[in-house]
PDB file of N, CA and C in Angstrom:
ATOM      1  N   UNK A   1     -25.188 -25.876  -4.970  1.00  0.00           N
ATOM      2  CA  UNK A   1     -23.899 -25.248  -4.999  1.00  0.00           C
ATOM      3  C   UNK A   1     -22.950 -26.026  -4.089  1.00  0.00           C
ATOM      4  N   UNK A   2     -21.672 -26.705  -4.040  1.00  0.00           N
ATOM      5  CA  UNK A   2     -20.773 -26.964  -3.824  1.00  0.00           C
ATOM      6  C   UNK A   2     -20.100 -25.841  -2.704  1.00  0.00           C
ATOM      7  N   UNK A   3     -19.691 -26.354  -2.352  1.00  0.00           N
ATOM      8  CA  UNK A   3     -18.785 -25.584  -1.526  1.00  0.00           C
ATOM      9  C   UNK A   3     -17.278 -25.975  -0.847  1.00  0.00           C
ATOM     10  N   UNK A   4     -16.285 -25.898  -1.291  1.00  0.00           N
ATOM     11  CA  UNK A   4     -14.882 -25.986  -1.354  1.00  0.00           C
ATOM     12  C   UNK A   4     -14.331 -25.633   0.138  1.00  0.00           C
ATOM     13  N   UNK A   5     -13.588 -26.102   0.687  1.00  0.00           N
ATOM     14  CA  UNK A   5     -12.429 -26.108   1.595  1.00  0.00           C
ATOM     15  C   UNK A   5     -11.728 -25.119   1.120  1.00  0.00           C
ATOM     16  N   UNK A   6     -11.359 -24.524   2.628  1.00  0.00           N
ATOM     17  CA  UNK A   6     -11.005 -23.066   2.567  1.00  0.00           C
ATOM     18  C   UNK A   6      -9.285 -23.595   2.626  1.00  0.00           C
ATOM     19  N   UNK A   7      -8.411 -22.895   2.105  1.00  0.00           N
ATOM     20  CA  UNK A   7      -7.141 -23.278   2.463  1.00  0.00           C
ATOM     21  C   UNK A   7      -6.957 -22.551   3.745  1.00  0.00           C
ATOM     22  N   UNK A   8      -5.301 -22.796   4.101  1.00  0.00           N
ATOM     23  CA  UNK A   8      -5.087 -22.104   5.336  1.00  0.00           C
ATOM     24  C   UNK A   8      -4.371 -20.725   5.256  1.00  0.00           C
ATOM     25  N   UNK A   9      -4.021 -19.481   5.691  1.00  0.00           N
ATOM     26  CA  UNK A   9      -3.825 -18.583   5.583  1.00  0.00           C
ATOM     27  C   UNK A   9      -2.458 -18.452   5.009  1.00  0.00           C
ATOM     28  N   UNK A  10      -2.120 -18.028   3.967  1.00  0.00           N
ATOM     29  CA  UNK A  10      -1.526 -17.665   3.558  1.00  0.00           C
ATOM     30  C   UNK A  10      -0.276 -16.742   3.561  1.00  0.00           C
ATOM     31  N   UNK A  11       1.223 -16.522   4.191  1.00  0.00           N
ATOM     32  CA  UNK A  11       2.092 -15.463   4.099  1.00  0.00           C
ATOM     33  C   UNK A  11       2.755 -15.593   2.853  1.00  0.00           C
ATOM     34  N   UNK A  12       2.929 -14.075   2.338  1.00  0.00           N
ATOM     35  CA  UNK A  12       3.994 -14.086   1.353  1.00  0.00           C
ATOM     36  C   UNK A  12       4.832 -13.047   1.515  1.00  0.00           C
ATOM     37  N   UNK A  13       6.117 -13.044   1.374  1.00  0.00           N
ATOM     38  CA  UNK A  13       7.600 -11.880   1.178  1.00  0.00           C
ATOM     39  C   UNK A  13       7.629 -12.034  -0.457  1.00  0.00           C
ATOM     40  N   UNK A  14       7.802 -10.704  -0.775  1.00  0.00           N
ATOM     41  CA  UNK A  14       7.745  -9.981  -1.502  1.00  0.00           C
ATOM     42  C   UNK A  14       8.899  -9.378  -2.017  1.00  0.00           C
ATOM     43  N   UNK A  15       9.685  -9.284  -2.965  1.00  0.00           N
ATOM     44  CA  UNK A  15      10.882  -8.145  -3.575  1.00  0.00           C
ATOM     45  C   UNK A  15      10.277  -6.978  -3.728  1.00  0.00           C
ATOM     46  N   UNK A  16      11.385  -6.423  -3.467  1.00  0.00           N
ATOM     47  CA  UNK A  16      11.140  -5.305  -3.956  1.00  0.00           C
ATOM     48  C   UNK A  16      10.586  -4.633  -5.570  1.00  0.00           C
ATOM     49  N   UNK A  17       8.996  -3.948  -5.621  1.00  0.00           N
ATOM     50  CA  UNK A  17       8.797  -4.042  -6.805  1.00  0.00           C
ATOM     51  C   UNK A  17       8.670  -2.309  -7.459  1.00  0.00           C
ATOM     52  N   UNK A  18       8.229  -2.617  -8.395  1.00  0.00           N
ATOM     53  CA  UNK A  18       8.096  -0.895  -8.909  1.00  0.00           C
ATOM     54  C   UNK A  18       7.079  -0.777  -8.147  1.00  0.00           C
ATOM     55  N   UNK A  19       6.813   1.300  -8.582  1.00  0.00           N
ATOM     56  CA  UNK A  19       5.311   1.629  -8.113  1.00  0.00           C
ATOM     57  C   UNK A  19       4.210   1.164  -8.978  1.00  0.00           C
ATOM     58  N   UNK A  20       4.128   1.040 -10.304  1.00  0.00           N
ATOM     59  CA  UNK A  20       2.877   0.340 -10.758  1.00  0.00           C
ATOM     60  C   UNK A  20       2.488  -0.874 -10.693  1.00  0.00           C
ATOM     61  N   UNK A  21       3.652  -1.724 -10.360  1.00  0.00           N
ATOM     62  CA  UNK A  21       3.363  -2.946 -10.038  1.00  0.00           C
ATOM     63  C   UNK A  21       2.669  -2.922  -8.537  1.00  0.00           C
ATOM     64  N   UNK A  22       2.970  -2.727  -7.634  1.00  0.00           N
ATOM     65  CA  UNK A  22       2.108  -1.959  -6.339  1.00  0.00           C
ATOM     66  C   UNK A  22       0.540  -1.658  -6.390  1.00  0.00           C
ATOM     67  N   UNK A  23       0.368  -1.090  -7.537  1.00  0.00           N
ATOM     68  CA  UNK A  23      -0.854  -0.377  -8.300  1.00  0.00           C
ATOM     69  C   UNK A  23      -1.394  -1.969  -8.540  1.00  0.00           C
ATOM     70  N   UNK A  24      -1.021  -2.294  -9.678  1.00  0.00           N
ATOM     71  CA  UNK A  24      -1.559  -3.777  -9.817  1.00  0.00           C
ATOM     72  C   UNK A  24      -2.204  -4.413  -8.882  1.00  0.00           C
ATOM     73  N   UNK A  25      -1.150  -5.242  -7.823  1.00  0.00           N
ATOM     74  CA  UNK A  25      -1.195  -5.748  -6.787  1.00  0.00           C
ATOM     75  C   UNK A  25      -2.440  -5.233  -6.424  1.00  0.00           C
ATOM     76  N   UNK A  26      -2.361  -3.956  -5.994  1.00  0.00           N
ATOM     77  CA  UNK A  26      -3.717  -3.647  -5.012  1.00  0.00           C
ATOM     78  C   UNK A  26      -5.271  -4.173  -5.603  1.00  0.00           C
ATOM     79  N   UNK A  27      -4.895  -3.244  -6.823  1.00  0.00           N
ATOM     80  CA  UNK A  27      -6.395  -3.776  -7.654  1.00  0.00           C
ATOM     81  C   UNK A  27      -6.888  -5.181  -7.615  1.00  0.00           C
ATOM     82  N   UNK A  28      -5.772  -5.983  -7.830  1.00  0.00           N
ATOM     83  CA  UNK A  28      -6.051  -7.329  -7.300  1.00  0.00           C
ATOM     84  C   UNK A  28      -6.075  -7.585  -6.915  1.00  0.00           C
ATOM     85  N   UNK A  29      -5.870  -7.558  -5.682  1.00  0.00           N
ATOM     86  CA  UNK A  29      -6.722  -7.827  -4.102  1.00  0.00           C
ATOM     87  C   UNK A  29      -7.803  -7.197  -3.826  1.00  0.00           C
ATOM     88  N   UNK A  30      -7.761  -5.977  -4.173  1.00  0.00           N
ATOM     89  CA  UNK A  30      -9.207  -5.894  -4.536  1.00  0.00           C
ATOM     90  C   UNK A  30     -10.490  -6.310  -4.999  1.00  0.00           C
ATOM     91  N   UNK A  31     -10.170  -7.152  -5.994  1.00  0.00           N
ATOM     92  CA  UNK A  31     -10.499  -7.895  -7.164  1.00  0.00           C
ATOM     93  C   UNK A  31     -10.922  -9.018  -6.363  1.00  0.00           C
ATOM     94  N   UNK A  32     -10.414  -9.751  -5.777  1.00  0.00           N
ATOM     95  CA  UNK A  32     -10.243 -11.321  -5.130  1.00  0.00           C
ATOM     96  C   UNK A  32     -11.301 -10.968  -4.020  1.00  0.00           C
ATOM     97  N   UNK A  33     -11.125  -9.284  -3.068  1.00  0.00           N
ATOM     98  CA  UNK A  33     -11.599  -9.323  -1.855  1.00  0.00           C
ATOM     99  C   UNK A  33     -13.293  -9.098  -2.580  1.00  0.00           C
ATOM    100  N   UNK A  34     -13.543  -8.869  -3.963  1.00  0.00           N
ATOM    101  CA  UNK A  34     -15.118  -8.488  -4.006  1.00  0.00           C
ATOM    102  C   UNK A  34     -15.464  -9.669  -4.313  1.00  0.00           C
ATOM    103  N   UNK A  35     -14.850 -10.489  -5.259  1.00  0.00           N
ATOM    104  CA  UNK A  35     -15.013 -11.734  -6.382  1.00  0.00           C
ATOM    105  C   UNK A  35     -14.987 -12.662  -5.259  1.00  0.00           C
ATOM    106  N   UNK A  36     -14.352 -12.854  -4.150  1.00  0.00           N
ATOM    107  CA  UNK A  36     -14.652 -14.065  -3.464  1.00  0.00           C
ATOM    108  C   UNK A  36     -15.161 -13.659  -1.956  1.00  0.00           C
ATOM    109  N   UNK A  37     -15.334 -12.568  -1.895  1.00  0.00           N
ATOM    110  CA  UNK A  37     -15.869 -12.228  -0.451  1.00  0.00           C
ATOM    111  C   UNK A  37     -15.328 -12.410   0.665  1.00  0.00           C
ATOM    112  N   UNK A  38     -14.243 -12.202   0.404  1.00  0.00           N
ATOM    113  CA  UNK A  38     -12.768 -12.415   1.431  1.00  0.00           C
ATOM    114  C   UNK A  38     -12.487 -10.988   1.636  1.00  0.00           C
ATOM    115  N   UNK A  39     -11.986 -11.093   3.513  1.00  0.00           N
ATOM    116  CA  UNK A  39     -11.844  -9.614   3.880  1.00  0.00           C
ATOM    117  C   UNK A  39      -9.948  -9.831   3.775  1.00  0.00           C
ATOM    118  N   UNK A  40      -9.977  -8.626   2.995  1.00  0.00           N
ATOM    119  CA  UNK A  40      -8.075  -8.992   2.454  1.00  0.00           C
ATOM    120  C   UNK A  40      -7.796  -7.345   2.689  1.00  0.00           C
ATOM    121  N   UNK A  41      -8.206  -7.102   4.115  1.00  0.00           N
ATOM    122  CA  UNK A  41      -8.290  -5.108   4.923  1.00  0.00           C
ATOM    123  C   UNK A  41      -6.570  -5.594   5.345  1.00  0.00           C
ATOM    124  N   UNK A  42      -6.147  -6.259   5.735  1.00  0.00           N
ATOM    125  CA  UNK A  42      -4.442  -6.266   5.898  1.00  0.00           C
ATOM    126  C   UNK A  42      -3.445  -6.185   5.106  1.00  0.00           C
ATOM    127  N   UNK A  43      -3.269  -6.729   3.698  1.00  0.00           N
ATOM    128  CA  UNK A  43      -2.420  -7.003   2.985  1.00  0.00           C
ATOM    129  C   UNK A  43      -2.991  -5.629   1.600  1.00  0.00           C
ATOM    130  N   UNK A  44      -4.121  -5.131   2.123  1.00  0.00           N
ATOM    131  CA  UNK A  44      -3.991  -3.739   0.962  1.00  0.00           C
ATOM    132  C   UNK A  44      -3.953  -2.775   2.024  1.00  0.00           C
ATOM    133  N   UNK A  45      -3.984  -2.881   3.151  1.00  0.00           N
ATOM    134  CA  UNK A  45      -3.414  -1.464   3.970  1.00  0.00           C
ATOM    135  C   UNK A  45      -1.647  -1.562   3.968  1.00  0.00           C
ATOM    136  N   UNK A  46      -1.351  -3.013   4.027  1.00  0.00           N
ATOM    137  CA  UNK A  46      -0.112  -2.881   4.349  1.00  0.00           C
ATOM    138  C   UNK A  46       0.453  -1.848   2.886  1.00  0.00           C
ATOM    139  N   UNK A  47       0.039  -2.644   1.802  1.00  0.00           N
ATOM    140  CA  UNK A  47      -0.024  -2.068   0.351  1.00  0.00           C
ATOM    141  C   UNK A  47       0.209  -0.339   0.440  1.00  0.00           C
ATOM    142  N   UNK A  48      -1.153  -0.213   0.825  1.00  0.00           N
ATOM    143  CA  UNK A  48      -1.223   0.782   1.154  1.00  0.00           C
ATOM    144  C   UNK A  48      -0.033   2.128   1.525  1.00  0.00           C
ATOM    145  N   UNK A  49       0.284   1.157   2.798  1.00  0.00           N
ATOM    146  CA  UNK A  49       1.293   1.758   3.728  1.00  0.00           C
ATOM    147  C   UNK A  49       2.892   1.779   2.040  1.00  0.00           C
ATOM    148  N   UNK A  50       2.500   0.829   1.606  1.00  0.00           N
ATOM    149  CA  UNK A  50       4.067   1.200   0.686  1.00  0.00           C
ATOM    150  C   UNK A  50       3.971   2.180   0.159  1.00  0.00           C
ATOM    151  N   UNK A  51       2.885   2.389  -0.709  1.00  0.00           N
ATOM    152  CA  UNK A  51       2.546   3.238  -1.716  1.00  0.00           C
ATOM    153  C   UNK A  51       2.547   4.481  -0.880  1.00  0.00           C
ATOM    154  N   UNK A  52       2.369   4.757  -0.482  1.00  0.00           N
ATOM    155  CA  UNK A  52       2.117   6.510   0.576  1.00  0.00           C
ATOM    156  C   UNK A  52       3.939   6.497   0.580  1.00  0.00           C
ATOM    157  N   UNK A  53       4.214   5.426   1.536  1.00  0.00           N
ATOM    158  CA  UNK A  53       5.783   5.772   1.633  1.00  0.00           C
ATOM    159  C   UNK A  53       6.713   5.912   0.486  1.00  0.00           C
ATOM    160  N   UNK A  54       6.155   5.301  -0.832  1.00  0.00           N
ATOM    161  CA  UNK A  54       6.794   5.179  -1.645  1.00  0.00           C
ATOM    162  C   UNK A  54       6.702   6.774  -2.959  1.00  0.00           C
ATOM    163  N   UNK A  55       5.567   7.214  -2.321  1.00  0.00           N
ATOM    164  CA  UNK A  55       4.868   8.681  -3.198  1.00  0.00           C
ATOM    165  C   UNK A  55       5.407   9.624  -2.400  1.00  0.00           C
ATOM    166  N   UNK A  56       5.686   9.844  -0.893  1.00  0.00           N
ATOM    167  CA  UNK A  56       6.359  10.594  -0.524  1.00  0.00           C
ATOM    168  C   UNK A  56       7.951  10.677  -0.161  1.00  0.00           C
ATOM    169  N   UNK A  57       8.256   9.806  -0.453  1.00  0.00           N
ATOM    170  CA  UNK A  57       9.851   9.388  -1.019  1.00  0.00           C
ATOM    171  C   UNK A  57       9.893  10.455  -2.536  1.00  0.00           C
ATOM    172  N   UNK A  58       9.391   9.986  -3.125  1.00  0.00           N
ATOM    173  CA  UNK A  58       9.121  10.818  -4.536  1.00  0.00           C
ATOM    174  C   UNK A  58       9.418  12.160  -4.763  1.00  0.00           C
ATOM    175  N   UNK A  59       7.880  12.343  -3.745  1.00  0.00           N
ATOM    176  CA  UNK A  59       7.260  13.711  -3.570  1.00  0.00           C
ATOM    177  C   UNK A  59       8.573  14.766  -3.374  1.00  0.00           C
ATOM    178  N   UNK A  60       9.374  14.071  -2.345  1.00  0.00           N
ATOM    179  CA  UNK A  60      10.595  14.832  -1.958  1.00  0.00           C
ATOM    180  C   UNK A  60      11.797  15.127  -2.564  1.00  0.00           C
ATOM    181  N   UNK A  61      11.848  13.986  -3.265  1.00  0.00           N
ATOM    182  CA  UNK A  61      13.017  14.192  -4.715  1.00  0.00           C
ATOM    183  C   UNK A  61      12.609  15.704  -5.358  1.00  0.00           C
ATOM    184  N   UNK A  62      11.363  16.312  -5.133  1.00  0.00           N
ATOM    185  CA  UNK A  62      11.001  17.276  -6.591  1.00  0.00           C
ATOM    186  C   UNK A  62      11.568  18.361  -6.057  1.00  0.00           C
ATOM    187  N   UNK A  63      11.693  19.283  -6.974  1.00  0.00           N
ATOM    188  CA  UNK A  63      12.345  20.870  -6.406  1.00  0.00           C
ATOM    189  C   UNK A  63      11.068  21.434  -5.982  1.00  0.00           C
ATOM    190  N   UNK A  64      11.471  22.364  -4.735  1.00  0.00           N
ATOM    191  CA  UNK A  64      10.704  23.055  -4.080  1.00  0.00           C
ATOM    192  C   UNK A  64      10.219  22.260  -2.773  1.00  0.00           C
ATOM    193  N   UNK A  65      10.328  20.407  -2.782  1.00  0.00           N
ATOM    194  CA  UNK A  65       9.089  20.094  -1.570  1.00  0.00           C
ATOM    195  C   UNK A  65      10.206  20.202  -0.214  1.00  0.00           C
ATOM    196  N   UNK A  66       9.205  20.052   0.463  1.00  0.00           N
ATOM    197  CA  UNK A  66      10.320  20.241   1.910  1.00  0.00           C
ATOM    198  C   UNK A  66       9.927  18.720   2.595  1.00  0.00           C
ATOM    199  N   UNK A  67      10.611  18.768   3.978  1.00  0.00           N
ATOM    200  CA  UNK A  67       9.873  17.172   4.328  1.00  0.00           C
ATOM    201  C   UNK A  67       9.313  18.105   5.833  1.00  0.00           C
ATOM    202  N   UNK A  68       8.217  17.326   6.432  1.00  0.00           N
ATOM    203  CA  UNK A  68       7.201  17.363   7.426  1.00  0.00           C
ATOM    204  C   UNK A  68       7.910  18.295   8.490  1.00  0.00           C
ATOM    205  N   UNK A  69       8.735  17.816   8.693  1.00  0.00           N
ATOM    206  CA  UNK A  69       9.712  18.285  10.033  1.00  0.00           C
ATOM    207  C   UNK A  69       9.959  19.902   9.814  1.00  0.00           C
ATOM    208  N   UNK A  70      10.617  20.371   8.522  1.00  0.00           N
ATOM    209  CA  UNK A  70      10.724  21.356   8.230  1.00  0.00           C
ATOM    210  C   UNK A  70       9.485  22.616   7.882  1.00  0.00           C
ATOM    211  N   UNK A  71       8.874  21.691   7.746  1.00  0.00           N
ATOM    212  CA  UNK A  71       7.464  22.687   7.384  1.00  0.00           C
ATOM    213  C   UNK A  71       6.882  23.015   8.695  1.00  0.00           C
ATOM    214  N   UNK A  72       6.597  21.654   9.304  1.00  0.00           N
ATOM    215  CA  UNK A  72       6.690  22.263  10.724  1.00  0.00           C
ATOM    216  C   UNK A  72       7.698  23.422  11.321  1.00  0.00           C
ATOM    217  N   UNK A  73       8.557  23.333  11.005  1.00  0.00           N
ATOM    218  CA  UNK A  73       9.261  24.489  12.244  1.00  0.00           C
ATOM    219  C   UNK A  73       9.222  25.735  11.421  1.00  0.00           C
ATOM    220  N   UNK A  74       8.840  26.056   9.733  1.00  0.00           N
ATOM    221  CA  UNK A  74       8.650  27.204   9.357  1.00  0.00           C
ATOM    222  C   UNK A  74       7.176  27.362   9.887  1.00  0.00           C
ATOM    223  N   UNK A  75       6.022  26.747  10.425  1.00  0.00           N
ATOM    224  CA  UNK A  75       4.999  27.099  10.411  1.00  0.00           C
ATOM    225  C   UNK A  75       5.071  27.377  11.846  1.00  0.00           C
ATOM    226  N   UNK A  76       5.998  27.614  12.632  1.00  0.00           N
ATOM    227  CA  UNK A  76       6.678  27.671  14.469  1.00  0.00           C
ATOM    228  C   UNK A  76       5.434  26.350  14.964  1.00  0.00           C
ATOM    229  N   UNK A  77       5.418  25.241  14.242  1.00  0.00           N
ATOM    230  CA  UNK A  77       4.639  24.242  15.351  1.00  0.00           C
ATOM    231  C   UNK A  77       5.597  23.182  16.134  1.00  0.00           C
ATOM    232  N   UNK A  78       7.024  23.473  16.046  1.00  0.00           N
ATOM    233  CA  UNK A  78       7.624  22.271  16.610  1.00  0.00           C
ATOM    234  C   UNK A  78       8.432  23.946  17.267  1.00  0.00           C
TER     235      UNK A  78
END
């Protein structure tokens, strides 16, 4: 077996994309982190981190949701 030269680490910036494209993305790093045995725990948490922010952005558009702050002070914890 051969064995290849590792490149050097990689940054990339990103546009702004939809949420399924997000979805994509992840799976495929996923994909890369099983298929090549590369730990890629930064760039799908960061992922991560969009998608949560980007579902509770959402979440809040809908009728009825409240945001954190408010639920807190109806539940008297703040």
């Amino acid at each position: 077996m051969t064995t290849l030269p590792l490149t050097e680490p990689v940054v990339l910036e990103m546009p702004s994309l939809p949420r399924s494209a997000l979805d994509e993305l992840y799976h495929f790093l996923q994909y890369l982190q099983f298929k090549y045995n590369v730990d890629l725990e930064l760039p799908l948490e960061a992922l991560e981190d969009e998608i949560d922010s980007f579902d509770a952005d959402a979440a809040l558009q809908e009728p009825g949701e409240t945001s954190l702050n408010n639920l807190k002070q109806e539940l008297g914890l703040e």
